[in-house]
N, C-alpha and C. Protein backbone atom coordinates (compact mmCIF):
# COMPACT_ATOMS: atom_id res chain seq x y z
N UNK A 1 -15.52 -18.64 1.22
CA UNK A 1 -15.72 -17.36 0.57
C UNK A 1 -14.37 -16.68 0.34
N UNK A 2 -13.92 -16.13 -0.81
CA UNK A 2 -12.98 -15.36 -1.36
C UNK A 2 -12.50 -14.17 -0.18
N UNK A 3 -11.43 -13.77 -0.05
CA UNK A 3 -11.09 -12.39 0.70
C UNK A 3 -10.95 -11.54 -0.63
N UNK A 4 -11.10 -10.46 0.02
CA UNK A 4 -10.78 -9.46 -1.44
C UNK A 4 -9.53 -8.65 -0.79
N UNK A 5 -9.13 -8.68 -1.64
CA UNK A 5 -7.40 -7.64 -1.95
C UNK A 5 -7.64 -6.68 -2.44
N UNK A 6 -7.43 -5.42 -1.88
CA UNK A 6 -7.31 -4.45 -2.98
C UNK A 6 -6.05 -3.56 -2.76
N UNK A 7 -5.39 -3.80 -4.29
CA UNK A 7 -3.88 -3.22 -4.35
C UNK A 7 -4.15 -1.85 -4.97
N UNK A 8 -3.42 -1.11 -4.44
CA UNK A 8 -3.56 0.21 -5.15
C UNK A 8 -2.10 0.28 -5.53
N UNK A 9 -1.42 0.77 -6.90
CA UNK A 9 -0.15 0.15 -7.77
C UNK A 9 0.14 1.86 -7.34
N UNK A 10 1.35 1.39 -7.62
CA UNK A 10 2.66 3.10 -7.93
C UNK A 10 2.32 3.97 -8.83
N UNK A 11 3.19 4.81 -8.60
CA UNK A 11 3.02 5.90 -10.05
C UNK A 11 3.95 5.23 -10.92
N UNK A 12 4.15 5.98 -12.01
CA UNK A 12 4.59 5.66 -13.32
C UNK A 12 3.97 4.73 -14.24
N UNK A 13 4.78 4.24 -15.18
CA UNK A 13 4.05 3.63 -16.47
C UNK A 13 3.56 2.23 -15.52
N UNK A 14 2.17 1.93 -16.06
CA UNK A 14 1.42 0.46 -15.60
C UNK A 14 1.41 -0.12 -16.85
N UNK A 15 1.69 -1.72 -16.14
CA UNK A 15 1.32 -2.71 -17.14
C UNK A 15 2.64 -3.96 -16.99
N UNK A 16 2.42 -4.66 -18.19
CA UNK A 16 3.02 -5.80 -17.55
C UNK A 16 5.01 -5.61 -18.40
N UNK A 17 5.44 -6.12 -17.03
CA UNK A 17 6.77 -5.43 -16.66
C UNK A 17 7.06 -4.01 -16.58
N UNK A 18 6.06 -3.31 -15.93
CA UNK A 18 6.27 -1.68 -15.52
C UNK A 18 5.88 -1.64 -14.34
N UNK A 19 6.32 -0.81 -13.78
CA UNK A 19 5.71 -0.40 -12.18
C UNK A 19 5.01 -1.50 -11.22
N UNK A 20 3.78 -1.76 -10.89
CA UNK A 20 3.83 -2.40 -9.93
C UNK A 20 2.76 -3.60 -10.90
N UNK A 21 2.81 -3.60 -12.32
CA UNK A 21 2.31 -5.06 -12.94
C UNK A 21 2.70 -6.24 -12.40
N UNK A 22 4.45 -6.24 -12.35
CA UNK A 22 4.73 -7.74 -11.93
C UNK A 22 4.22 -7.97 -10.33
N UNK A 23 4.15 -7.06 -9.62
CA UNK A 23 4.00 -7.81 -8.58
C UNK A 23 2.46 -7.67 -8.02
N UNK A 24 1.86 -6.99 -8.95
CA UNK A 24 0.02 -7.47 -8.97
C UNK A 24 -0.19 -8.72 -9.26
N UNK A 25 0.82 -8.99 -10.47
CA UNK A 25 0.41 -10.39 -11.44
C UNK A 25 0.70 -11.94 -10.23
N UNK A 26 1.60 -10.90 -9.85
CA UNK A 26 2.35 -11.74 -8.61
C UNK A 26 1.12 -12.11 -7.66
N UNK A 27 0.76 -11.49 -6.96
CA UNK A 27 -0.05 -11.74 -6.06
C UNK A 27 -1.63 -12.48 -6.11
N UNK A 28 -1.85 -11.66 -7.52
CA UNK A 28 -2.97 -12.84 -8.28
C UNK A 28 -2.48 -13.99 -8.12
N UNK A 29 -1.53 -14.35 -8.43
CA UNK A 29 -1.00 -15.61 -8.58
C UNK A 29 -0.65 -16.82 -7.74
N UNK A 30 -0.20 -16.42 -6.63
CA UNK A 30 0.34 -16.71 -5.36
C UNK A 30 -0.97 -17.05 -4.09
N UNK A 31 -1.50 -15.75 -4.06
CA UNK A 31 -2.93 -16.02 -3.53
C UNK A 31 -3.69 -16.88 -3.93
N UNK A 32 -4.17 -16.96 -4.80
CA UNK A 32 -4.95 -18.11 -5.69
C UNK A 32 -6.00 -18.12 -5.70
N UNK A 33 -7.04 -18.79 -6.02
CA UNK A 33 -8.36 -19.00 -5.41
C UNK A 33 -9.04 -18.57 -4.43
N UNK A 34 -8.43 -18.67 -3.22
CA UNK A 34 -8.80 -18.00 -1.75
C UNK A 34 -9.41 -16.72 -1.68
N UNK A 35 -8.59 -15.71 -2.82
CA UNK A 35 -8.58 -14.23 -2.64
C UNK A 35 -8.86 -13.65 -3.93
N UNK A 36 -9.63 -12.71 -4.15
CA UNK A 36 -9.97 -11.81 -5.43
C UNK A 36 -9.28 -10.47 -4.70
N UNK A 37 -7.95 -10.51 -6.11
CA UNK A 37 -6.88 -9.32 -5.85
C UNK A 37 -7.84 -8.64 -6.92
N UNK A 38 -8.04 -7.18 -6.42
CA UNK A 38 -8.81 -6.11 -7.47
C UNK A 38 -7.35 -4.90 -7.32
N UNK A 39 -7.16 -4.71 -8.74
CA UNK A 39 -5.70 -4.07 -8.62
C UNK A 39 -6.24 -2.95 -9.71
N UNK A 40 -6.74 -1.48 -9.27
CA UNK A 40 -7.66 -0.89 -10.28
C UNK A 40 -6.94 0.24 -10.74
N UNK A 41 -6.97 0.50 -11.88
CA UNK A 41 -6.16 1.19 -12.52
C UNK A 41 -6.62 2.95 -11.90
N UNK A 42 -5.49 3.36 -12.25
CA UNK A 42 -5.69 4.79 -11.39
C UNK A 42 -5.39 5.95 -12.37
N UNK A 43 -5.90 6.80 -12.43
CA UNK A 43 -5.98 7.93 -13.56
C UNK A 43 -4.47 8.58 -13.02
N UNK A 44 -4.00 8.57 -14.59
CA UNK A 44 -2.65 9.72 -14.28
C UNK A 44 -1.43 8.98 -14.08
N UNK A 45 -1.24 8.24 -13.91
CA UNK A 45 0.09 7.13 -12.92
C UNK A 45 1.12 7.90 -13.42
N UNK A 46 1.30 8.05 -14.53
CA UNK A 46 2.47 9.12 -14.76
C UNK A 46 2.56 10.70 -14.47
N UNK A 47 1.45 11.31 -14.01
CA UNK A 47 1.59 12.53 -13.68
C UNK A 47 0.35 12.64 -12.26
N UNK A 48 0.33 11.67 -11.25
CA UNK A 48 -0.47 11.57 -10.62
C UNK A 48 -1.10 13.00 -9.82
N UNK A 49 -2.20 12.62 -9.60
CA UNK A 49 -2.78 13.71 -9.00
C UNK A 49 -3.76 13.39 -7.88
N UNK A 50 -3.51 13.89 -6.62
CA UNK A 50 -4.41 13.04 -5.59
C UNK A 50 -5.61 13.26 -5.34
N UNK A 51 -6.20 14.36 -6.02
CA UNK A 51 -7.83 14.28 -5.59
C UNK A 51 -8.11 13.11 -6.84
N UNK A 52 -7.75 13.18 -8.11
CA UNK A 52 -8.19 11.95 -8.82
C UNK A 52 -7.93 10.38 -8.60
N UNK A 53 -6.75 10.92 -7.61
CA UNK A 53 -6.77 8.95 -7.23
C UNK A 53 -7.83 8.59 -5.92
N UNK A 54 -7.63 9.93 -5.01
CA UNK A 54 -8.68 9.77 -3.73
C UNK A 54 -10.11 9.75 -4.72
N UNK A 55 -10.80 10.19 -6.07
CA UNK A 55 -12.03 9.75 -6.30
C UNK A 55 -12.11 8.08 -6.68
N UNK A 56 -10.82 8.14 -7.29
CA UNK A 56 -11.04 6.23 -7.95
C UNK A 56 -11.07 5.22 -6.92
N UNK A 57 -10.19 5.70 -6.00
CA UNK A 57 -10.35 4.63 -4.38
C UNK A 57 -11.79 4.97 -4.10
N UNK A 58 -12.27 6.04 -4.35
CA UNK A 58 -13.67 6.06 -3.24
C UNK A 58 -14.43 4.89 -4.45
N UNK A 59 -14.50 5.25 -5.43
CA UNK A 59 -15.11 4.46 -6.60
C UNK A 59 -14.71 2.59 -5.99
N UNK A 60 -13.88 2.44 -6.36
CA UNK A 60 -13.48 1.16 -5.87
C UNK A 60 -14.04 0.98 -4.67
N UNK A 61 -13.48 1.64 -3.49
CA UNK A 61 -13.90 1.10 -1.71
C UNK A 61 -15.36 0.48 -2.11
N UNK A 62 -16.06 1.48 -2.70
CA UNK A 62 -17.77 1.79 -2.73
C UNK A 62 -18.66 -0.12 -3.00
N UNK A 63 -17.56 -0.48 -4.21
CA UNK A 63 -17.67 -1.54 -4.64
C UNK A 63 -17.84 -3.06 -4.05
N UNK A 64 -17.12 -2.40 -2.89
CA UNK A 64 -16.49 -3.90 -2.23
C UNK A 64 -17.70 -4.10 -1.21
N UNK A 65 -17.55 -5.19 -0.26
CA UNK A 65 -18.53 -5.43 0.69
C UNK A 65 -17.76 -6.48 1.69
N UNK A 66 -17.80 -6.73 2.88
CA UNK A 66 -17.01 -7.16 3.69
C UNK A 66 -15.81 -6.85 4.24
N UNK A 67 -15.12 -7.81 4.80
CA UNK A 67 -13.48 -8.06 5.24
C UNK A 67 -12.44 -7.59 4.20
N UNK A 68 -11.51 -6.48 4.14
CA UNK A 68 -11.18 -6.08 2.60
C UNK A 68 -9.60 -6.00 3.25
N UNK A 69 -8.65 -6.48 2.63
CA UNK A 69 -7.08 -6.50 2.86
C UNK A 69 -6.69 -5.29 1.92
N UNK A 70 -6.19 -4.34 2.28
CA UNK A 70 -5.76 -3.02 1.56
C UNK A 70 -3.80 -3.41 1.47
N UNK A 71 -3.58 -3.15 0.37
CA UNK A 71 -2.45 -3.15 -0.38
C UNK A 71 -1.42 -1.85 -0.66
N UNK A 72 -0.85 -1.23 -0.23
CA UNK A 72 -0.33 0.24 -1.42
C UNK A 72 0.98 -0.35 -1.65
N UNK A 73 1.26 0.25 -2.66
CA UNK A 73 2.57 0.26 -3.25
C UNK A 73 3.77 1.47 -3.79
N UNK A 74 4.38 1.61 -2.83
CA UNK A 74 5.08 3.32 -3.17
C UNK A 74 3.74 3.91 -3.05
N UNK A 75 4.01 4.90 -4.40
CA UNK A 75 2.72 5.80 -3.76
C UNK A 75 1.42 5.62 -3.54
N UNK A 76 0.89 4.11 -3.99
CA UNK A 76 -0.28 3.93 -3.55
C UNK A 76 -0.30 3.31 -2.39
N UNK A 77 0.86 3.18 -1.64
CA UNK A 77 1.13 3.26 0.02
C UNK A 77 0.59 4.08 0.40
N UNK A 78 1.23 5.59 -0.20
CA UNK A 78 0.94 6.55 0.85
C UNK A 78 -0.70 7.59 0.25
N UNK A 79 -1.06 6.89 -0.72
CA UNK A 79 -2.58 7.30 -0.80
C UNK A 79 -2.99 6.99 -0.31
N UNK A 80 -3.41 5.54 0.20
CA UNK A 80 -4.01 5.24 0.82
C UNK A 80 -4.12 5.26 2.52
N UNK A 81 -2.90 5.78 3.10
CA UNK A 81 -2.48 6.33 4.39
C UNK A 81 -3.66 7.70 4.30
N UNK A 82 -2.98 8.34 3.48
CA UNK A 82 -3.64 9.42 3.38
C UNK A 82 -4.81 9.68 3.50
N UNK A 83 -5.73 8.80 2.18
CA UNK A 83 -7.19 8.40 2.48
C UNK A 83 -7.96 8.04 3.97
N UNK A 84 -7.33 6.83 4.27
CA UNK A 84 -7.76 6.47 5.41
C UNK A 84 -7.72 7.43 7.08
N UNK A 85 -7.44 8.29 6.69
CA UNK A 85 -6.70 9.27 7.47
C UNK A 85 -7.31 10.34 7.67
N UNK A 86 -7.85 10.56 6.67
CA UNK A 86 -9.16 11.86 6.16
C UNK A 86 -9.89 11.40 5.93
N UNK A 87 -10.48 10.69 5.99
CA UNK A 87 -12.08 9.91 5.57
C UNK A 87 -12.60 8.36 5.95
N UNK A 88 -13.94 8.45 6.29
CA UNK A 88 -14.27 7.39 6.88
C UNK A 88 -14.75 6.54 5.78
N UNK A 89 -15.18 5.47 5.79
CA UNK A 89 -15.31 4.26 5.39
C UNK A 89 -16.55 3.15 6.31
N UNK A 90 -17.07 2.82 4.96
CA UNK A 90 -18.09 1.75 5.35
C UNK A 90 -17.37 0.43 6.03
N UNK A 91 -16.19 0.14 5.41
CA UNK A 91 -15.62 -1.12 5.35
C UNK A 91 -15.40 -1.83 6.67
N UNK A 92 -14.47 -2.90 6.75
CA UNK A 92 -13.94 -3.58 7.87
C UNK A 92 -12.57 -3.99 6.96
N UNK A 93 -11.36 -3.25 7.84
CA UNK A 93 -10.57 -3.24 7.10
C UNK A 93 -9.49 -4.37 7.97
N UNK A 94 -9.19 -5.63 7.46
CA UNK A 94 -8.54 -7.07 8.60
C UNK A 94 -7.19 -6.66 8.12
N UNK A 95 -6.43 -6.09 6.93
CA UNK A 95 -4.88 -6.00 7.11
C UNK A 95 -5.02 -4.58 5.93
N UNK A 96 -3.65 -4.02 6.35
CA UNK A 96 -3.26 -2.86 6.14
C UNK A 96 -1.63 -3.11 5.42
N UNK A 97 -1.43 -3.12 3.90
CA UNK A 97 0.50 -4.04 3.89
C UNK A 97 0.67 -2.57 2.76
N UNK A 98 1.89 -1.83 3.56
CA UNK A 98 2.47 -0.40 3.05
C UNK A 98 4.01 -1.08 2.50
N UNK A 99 4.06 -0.98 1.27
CA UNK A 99 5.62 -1.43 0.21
C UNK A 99 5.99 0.14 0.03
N UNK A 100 6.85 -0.16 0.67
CA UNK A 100 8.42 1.12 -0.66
C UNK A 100 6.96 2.33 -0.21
N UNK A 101 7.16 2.78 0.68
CA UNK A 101 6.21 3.98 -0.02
C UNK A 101 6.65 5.38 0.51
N UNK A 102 6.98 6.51 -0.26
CA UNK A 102 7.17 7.45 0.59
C UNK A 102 6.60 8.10 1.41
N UNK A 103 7.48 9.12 2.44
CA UNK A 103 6.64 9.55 3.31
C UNK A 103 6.74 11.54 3.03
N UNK A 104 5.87 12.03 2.33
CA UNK A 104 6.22 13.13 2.37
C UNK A 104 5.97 14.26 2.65
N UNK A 105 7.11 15.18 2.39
CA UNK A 105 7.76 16.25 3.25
C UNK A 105 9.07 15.56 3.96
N UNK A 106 9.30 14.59 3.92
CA UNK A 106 10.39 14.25 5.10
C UNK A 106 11.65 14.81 4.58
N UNK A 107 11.96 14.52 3.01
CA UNK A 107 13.43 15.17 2.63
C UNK A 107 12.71 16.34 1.38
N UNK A 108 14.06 17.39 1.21
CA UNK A 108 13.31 18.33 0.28
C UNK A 108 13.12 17.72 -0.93
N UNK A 109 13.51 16.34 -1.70
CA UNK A 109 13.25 16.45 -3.09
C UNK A 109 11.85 15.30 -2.92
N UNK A 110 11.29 15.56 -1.47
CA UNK A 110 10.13 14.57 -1.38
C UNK A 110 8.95 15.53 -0.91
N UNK A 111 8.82 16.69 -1.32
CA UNK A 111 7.96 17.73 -0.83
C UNK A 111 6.78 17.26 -1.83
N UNK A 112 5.60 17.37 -1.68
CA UNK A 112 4.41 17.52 -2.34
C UNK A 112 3.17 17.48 -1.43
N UNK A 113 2.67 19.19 -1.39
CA UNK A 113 1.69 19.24 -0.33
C UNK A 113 0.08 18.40 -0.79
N UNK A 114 0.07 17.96 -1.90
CA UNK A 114 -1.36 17.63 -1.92
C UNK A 114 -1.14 15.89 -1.01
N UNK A 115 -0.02 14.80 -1.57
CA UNK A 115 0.40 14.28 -1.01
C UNK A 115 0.70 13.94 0.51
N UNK A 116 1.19 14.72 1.13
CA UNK A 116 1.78 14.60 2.67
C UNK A 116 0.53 14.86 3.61
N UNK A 117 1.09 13.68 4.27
CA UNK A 117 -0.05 13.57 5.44
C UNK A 117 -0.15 14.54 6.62
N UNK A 118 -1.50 14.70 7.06
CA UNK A 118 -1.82 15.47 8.26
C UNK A 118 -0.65 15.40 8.83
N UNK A 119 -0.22 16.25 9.68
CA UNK A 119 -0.27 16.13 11.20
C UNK A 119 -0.64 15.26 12.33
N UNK A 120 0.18 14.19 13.18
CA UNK A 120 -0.64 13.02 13.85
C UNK A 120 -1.28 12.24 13.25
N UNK A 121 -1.74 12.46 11.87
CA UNK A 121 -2.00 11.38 10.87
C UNK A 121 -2.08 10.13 11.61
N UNK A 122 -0.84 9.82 12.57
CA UNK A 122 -1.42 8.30 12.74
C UNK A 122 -2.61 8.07 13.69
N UNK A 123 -2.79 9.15 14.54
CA UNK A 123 -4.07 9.31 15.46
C UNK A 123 -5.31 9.23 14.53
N UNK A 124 -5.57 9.43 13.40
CA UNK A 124 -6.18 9.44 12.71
C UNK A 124 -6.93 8.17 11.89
N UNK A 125 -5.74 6.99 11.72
CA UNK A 125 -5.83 5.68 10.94
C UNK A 125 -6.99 4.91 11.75
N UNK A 126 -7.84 4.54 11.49
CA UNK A 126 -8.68 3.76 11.70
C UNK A 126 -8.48 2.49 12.62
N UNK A 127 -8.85 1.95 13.22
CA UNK A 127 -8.54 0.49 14.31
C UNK A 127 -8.15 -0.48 12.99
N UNK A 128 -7.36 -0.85 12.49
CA UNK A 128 -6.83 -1.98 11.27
C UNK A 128 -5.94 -2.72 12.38
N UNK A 129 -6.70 -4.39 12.64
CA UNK A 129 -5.85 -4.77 13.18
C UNK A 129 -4.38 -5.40 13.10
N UNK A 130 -4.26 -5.48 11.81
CA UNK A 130 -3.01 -6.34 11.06
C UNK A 130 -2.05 -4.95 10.31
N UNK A 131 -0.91 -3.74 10.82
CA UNK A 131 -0.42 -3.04 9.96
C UNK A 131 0.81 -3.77 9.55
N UNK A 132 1.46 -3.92 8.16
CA UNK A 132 3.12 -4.23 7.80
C UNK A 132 3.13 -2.99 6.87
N UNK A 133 4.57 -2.74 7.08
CA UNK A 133 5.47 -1.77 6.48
C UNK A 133 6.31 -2.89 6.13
N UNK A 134 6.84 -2.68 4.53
CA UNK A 134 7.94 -3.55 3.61
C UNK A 134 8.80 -2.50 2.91
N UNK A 135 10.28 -2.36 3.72
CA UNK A 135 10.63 -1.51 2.24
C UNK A 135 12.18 -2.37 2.15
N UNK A 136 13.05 -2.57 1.51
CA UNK A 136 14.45 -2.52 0.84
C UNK A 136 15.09 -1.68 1.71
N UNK A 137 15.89 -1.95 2.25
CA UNK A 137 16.96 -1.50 3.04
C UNK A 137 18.28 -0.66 2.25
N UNK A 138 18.48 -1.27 1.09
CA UNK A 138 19.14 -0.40 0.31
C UNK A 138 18.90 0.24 -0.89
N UNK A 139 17.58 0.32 -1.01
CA UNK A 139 16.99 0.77 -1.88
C UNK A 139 17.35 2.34 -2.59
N UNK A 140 16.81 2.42 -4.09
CA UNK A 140 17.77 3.66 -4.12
C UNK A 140 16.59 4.51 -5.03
N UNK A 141 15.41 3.78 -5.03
CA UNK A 141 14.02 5.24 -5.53
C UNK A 141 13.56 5.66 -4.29
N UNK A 142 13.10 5.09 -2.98
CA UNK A 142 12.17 5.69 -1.80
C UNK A 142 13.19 5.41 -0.96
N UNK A 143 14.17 6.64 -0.19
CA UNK A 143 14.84 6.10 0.94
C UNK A 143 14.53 5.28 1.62
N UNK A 144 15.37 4.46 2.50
CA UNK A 144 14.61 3.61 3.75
C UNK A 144 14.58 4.49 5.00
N UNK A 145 15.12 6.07 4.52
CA UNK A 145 14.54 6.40 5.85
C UNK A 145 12.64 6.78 6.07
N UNK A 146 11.89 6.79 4.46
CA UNK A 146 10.87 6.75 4.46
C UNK A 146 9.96 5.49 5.12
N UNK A 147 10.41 4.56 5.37
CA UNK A 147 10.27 3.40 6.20
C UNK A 147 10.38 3.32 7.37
N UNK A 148 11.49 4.29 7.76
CA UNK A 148 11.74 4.40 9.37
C UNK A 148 10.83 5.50 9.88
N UNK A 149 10.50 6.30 9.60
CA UNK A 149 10.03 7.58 9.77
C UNK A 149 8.35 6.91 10.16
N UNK A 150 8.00 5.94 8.69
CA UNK A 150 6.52 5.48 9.04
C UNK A 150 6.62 4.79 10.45
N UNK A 151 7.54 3.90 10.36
CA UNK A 151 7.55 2.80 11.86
C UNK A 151 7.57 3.69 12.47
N UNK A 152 8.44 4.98 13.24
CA UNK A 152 8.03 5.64 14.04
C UNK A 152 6.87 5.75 14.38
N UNK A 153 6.47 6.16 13.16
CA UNK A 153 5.04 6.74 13.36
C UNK A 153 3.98 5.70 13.93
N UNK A 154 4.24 4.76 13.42
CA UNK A 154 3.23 3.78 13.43
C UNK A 154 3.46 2.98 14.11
N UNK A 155 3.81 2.58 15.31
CA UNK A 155 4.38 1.25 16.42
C UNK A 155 4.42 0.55 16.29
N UNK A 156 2.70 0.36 15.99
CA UNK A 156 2.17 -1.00 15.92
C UNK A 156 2.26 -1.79 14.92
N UNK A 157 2.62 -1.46 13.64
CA UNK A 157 3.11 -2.20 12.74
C UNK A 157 4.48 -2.84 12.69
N UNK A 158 3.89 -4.01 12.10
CA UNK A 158 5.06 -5.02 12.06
C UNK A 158 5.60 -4.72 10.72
N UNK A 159 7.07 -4.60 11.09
CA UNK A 159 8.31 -3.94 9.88
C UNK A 159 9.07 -5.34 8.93
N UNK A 160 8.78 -5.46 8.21
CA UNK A 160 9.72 -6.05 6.96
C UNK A 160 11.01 -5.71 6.61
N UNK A 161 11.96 -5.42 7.13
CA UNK A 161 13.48 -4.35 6.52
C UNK A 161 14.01 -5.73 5.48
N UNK A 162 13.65 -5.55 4.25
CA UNK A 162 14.40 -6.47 3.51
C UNK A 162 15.70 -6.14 2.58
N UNK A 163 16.03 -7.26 2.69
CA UNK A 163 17.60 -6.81 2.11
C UNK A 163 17.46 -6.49 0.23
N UNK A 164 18.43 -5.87 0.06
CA UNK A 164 18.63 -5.45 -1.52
C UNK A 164 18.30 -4.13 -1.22
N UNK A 165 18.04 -3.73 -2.90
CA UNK A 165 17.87 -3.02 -3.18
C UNK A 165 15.98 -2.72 -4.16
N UNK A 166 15.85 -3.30 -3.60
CA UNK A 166 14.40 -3.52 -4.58
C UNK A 166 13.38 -2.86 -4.40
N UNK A 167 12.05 -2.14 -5.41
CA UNK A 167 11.50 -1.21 -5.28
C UNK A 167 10.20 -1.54 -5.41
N UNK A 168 10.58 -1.97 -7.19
CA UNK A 168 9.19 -2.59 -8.32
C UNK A 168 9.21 -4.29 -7.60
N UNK A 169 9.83 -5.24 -7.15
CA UNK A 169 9.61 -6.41 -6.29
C UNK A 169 9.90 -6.99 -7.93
N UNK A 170 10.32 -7.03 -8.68
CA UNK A 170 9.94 -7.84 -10.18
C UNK A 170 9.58 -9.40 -9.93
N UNK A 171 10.19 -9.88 -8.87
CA UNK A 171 9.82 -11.52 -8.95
C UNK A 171 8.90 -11.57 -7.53
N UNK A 172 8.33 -10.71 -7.35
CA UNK A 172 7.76 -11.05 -6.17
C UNK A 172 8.02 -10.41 -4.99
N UNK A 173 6.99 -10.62 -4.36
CA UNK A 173 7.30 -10.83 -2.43
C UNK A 173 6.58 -12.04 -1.07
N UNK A 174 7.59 -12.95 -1.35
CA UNK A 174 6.82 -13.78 -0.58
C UNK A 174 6.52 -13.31 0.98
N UNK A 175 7.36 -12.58 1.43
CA UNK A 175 6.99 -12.34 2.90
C UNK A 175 5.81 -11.53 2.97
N UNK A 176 5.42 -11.00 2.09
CA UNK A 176 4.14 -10.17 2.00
C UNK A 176 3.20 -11.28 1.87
N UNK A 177 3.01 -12.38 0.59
CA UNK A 177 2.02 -13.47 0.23
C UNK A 177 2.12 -14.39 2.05
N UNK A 178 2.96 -14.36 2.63
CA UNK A 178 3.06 -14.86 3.56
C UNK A 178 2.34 -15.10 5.20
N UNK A 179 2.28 -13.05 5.12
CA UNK A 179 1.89 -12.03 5.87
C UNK A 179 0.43 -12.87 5.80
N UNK A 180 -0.24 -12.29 4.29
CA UNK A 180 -1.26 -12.37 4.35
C UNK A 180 -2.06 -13.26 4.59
N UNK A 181 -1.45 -14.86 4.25
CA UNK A 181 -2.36 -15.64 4.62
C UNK A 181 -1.88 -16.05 6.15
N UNK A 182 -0.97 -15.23 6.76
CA UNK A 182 -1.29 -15.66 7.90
C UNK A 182 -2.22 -14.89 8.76
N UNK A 183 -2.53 -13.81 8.42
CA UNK A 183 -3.95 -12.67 8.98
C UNK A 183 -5.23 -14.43 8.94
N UNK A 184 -5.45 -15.01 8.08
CA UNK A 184 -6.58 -16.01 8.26
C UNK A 184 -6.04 -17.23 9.06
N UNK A 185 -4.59 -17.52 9.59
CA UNK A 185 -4.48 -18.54 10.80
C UNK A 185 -4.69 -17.98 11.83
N UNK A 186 -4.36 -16.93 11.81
CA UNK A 186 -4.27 -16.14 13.22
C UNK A 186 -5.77 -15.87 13.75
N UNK A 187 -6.57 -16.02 13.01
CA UNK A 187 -8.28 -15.95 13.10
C UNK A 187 -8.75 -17.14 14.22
């Protein structure tokens, strides 16, 4: 039986060679057969707005049925932190993989209250037994101190610090395709 993926993509322009197309296309790809990546388009990407992306995730979650691998990317990292954080869920959620994503409030040109998570937020996250955090170490759209700040937060996740500078992933991420199929050896 298929695992299902569900990627939730960045803000800005979607599609193929924009924002987080290549490395949806990517992961369709890489995964293969095994896994149905559902990568669902999100109202606004260029002027996002979070009660309309928190309705399209609920729309999507609603859809699914089983074991579901959750994806974000930049900011659909930290929607979905967010989501999961404030609201419960039918699901069974086996991996949790946060790319490039900011964390905000942490610096002033990263303020946006509809955005930024609770308070203790991480007391909040649901039992997910598999968390990774992936960001670029020298990255120059989402600090990497937005990466450090989550690991704080989050212990228990296992950290990716990869080298470059990379945001959009354009050719990929194998340590992520990696991650994931090892959540089903580790079974």
């Amino acid at each position: 039986m298929k695992k299902t993926v569900l990627f939730v993509h960045s803000a800005g322009p979607q599609g193929q060679d924009q924002g987080s197309g290549n490395l949806s296309s990517y992961l369709n790809k890489e995964l293969g057969d095994n896994y149905n990546v559902v990568s669902p388009e999100m109202p606004e990407p260029e002027n996002p707005v979070y009660a309309f992306w928190k309705n399209q995730l609920e729309k999507e979650l609603h859809k699914l049925t089983g074991d579901v691998i959750l994806i974000g990317h930049s900011l659909g990292g930290s929607v979905l932190l967010k989501y999961l954080t404030e609201h419960s869920c039918h699901l069974h959620f086996s991996g949790l993989f946060i790319i490039a994503s900011p964390y905000w409030g942490l610096e002033e040109n990263w303020r946006s209250k509809e955005f930024t998570l609770q308070p203790n937020f991480e007391q909040k996250l649901p039992a997910i037994p598999n968390l990774f955090l992936y960001h670029s170490v020298d990255e120059d759209i989402v600090p990497f101190a937005h990466h450090l700040a989550y690991a704080e937060k989050l212990p228990q996740a296992t950290t990716r610090e990869l080298e470059g500078k990379q945001h959009l992933f354009l050719h990929g991420l194998p340590t992520l395709v990696q991650d994931i199929e090892g959540l089903e050896a580790a079974r």
